[in-house]
PDB file of N, CA and C in Angstrom:
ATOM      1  N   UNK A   1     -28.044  77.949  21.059  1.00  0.00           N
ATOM      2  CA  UNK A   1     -26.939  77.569  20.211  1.00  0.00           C
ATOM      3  C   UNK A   1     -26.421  78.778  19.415  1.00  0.00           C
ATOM      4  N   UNK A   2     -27.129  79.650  18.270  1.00  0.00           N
ATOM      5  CA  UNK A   2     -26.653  80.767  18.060  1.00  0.00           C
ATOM      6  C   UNK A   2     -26.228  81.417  19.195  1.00  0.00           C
ATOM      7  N   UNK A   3     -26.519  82.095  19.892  1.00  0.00           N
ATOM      8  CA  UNK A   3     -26.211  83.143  21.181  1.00  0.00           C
ATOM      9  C   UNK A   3     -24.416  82.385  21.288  1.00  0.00           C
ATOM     10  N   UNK A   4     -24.447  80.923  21.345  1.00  0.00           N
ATOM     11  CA  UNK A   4     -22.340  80.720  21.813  1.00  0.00           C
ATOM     12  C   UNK A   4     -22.111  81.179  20.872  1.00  0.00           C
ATOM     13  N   UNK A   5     -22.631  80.879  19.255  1.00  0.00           N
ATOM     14  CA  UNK A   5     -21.537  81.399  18.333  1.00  0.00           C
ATOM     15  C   UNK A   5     -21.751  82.625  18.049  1.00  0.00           C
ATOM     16  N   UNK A   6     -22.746  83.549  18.180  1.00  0.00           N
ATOM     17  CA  UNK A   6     -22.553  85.406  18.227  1.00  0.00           C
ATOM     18  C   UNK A   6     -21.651  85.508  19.195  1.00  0.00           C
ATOM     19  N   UNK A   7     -21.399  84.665  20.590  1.00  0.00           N
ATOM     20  CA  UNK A   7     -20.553  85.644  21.520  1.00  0.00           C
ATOM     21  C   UNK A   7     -19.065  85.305  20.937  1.00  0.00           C
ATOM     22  N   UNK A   8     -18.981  83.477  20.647  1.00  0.00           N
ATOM     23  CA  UNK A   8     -17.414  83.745  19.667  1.00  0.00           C
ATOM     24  C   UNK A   8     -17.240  84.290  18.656  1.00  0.00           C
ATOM     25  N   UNK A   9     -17.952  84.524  17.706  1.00  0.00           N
ATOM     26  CA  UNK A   9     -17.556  85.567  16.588  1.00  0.00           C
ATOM     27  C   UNK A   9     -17.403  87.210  17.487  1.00  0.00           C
ATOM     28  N   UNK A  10     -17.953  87.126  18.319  1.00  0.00           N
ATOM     29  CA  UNK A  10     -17.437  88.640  19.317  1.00  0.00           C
ATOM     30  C   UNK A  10     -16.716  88.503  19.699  1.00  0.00           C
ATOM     31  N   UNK A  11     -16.131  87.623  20.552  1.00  0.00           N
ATOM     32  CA  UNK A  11     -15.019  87.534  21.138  1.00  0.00           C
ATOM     33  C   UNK A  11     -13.639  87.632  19.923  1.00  0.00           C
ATOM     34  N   UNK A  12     -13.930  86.814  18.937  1.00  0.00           N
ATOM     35  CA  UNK A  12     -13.102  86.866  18.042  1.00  0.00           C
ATOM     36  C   UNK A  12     -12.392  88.094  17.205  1.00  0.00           C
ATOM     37  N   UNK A  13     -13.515  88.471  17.086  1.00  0.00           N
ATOM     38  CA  UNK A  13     -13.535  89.832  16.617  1.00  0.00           C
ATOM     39  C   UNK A  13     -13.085  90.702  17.212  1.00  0.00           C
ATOM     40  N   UNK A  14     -12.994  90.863  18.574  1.00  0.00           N
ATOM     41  CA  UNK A  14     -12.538  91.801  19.642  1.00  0.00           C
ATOM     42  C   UNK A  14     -11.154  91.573  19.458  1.00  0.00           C
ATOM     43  N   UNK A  15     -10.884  90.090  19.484  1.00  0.00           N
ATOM     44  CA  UNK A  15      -9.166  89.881  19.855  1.00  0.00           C
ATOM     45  C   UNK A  15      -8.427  89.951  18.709  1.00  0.00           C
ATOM     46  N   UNK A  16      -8.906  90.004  17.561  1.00  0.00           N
ATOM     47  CA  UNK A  16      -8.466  90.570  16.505  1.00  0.00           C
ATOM     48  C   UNK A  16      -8.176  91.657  15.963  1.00  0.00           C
ATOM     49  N   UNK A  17      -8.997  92.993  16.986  1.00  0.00           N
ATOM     50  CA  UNK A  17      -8.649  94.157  16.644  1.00  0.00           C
ATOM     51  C   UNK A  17      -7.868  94.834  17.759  1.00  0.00           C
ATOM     52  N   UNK A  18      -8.329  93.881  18.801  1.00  0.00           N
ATOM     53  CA  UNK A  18      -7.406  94.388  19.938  1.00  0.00           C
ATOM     54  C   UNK A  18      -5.761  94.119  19.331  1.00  0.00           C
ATOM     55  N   UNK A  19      -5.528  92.972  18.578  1.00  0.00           N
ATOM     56  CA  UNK A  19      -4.622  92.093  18.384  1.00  0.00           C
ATOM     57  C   UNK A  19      -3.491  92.756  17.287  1.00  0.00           C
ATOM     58  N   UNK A  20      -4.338  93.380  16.376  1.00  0.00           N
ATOM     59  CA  UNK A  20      -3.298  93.979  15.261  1.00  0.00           C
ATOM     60  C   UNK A  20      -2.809  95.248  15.422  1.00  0.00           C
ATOM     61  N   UNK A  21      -3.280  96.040  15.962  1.00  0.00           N
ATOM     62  CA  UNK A  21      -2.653  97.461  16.376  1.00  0.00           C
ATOM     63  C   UNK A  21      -1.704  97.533  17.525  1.00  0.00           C
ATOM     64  N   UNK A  22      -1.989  96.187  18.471  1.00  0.00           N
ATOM     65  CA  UNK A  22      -0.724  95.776  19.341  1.00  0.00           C
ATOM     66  C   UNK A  22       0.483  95.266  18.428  1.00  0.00           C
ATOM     67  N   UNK A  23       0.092  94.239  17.992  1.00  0.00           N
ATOM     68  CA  UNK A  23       0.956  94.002  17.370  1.00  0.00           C
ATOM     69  C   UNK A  23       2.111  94.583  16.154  1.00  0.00           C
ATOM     70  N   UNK A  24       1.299  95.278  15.440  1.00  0.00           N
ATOM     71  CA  UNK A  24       1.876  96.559  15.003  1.00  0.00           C
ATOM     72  C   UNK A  24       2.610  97.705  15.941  1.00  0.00           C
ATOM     73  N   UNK A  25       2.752  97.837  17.221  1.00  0.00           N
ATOM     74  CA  UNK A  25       3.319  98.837  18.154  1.00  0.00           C
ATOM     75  C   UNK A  25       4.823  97.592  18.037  1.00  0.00           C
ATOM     76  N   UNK A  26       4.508  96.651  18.603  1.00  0.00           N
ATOM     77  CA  UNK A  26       5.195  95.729  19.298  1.00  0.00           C
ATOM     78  C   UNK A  26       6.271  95.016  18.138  1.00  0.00           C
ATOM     79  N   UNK A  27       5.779  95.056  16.799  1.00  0.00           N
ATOM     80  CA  UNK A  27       7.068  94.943  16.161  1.00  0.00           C
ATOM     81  C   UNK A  27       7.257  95.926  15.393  1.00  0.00           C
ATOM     82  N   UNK A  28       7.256  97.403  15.446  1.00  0.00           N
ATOM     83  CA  UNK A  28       7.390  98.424  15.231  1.00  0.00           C
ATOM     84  C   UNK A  28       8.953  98.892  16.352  1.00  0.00           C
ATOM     85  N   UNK A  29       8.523  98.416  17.562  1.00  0.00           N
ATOM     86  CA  UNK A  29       9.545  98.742  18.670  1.00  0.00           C
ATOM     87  C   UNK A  29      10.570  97.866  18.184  1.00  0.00           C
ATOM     88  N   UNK A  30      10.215  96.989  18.265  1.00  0.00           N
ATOM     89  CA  UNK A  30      11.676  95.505  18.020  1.00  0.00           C
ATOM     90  C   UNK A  30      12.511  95.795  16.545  1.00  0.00           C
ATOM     91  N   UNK A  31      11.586  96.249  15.604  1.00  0.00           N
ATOM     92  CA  UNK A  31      12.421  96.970  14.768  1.00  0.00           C
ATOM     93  C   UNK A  31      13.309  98.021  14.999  1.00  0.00           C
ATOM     94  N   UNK A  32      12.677  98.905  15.802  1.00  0.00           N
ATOM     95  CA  UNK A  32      13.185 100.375  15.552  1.00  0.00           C
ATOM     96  C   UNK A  32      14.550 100.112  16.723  1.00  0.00           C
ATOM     97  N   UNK A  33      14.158  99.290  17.905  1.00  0.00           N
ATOM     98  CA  UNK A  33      15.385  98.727  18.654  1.00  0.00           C
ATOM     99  C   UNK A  33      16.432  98.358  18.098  1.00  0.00           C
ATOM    100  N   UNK A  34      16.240  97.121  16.896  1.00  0.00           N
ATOM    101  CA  UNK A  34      17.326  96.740  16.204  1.00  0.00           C
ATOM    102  C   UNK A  34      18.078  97.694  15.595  1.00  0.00           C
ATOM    103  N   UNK A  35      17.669  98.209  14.999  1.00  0.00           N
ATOM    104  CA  UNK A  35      18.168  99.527  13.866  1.00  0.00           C
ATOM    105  C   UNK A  35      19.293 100.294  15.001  1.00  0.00           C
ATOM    106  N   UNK A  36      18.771 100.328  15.907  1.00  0.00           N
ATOM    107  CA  UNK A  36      19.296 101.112  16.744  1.00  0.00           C
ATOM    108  C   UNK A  36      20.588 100.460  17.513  1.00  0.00           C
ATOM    109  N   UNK A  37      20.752  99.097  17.803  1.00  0.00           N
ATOM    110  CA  UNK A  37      21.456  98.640  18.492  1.00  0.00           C
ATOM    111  C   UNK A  37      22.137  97.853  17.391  1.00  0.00           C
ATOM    112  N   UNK A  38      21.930  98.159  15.539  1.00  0.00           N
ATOM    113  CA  UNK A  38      22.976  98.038  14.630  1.00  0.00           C
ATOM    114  C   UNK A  38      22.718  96.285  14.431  1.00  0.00           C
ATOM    115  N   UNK A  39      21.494  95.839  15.150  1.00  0.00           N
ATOM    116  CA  UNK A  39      21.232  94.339  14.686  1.00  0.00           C
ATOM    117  C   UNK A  39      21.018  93.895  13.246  1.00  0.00           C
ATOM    118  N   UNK A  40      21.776  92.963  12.675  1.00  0.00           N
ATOM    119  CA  UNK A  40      21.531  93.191  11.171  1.00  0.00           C
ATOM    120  C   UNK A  40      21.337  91.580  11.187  1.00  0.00           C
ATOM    121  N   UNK A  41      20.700  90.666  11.577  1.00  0.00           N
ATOM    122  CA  UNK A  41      20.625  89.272  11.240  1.00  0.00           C
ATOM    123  C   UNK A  41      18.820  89.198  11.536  1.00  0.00           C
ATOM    124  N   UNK A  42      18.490  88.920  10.164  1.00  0.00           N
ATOM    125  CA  UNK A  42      17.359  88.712  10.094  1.00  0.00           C
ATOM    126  C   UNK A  42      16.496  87.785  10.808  1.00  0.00           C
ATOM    127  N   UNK A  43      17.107  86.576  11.019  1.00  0.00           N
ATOM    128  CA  UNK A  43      16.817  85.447  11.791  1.00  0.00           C
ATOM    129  C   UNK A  43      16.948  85.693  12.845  1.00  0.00           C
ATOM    130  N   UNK A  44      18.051  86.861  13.604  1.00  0.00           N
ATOM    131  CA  UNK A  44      17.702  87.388  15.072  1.00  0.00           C
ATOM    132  C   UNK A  44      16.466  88.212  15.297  1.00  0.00           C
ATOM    133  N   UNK A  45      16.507  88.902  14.601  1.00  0.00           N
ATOM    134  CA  UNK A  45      15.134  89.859  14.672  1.00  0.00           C
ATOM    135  C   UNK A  45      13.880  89.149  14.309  1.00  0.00           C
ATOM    136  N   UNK A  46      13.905  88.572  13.683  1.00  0.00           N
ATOM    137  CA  UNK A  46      12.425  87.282  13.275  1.00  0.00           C
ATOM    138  C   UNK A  46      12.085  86.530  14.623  1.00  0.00           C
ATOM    139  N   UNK A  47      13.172  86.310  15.003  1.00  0.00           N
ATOM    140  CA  UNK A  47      12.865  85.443  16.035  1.00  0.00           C
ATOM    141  C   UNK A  47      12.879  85.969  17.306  1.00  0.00           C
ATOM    142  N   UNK A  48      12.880  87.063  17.271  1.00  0.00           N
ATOM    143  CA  UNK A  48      12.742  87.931  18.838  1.00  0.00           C
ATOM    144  C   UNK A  48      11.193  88.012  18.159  1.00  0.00           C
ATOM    145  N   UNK A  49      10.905  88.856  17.283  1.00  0.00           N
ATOM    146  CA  UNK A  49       9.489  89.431  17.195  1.00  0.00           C
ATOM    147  C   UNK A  49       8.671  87.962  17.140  1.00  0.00           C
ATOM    148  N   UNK A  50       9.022  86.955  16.891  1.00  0.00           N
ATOM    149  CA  UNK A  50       7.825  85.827  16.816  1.00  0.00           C
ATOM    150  C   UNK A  50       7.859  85.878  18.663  1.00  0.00           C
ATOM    151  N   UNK A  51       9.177  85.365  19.014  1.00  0.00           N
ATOM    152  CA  UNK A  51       9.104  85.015  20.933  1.00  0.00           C
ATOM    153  C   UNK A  51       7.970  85.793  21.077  1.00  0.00           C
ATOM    154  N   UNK A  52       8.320  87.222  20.922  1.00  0.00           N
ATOM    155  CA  UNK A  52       7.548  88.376  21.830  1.00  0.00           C
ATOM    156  C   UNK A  52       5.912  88.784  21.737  1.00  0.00           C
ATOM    157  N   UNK A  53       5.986  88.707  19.809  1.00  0.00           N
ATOM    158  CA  UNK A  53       4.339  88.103  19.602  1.00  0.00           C
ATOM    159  C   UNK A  53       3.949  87.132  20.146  1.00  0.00           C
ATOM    160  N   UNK A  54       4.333  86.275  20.225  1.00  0.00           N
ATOM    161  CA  UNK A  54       3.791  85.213  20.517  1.00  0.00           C
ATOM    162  C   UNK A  54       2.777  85.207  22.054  1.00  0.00           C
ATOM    163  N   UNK A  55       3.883  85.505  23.224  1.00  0.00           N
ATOM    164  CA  UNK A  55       3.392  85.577  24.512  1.00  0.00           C
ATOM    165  C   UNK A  55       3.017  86.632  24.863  1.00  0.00           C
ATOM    166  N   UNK A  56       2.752  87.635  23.928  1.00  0.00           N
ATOM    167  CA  UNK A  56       1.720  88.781  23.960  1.00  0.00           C
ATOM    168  C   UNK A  56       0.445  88.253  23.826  1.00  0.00           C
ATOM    169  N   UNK A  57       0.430  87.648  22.751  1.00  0.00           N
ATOM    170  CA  UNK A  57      -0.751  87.062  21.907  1.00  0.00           C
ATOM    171  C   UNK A  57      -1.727  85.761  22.837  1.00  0.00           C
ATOM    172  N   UNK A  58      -0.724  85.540  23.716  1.00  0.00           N
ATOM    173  CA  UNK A  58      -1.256  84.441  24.637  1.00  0.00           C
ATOM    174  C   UNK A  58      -2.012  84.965  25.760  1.00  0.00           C
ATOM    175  N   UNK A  59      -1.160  86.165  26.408  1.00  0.00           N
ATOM    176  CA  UNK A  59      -1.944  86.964  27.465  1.00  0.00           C
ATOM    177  C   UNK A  59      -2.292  87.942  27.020  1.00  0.00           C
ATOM    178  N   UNK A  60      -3.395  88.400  25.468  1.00  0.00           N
ATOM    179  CA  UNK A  60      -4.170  89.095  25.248  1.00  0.00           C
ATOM    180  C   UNK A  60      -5.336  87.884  25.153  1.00  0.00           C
ATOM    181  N   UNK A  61      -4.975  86.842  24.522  1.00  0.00           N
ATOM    182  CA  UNK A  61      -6.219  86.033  24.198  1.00  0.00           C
ATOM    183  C   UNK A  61      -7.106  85.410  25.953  1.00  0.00           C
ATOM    184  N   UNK A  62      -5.917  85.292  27.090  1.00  0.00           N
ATOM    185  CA  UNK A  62      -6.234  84.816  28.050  1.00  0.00           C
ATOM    186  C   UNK A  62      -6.482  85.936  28.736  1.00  0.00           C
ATOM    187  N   UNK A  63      -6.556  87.244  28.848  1.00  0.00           N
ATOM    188  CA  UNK A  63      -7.611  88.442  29.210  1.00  0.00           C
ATOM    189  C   UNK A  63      -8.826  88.635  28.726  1.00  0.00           C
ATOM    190  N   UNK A  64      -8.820  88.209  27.422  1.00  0.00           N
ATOM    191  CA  UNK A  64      -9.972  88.587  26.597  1.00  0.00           C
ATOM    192  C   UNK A  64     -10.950  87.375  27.116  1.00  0.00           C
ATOM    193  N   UNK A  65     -10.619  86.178  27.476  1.00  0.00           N
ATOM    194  CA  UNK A  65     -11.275  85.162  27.266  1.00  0.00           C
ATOM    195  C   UNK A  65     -11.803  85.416  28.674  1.00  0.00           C
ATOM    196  N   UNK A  66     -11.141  85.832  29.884  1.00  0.00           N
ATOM    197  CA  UNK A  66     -11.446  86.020  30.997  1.00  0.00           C
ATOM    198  C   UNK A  66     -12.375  86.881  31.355  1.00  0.00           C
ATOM    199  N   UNK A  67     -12.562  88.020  30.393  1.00  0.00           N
ATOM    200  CA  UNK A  67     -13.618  89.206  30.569  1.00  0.00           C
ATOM    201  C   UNK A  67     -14.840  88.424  30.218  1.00  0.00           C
ATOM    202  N   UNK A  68     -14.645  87.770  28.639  1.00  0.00           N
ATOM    203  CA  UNK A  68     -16.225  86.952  28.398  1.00  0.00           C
ATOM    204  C   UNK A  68     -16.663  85.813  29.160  1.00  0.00           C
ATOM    205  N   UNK A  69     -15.805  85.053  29.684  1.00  0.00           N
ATOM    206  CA  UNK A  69     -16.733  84.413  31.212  1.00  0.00           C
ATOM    207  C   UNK A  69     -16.641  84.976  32.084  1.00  0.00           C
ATOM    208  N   UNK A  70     -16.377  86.308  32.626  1.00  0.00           N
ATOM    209  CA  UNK A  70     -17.049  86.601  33.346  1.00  0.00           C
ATOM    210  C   UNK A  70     -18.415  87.640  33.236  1.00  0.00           C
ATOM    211  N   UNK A  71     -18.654  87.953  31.951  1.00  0.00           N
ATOM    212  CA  UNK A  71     -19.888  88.259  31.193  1.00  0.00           C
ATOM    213  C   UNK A  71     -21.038  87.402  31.241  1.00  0.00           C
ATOM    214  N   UNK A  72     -20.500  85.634  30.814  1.00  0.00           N
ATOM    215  CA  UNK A  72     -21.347  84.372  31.068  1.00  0.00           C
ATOM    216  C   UNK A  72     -21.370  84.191  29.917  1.00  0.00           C
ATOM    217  N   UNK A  73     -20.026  84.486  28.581  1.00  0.00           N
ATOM    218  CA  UNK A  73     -20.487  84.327  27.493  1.00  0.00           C
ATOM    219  C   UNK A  73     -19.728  82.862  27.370  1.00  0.00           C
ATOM    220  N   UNK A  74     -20.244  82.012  27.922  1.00  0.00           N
ATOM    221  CA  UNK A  74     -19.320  80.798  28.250  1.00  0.00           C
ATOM    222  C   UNK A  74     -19.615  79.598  26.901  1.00  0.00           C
TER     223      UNK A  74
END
């Protein structure tokens, strides 16, 4: 019973650090895009960077999850 929850607090932990320095690139770009292409509506740019986090965030968590079963950290 400990051993599942050390491997999810690992797993967790992994996708959390994997998670913020992506994410920091990724709306770093969508900013620096806007600026650039003179986008000035906040609610456009909010809502591109949520879309784009978002389904980043889905196929980092569904890589990550895929490496630990196949580890057997099931």
């Amino acid at each position: 019973m400990k051993r599942v929850k050390y491997a999810s607090l690992k797993e967790s932990l992994l996708d959390t650090l994997v998670g913020m320095p992506l994410s920091w690139f990724i709306s770093y770009l969508i900013l620096f895009g806007s600026l650039k292409m003179n986008i000035e509506s906040l609610v456009l740019i909010s809502s591109l960077q949520t879309i784009v986090l978002t389904i980043v965030a889905i196929i980092r968590k569904l890589i990550i999850r895929e490496k630990f079963k196949a580890m057997g950290c099931d």
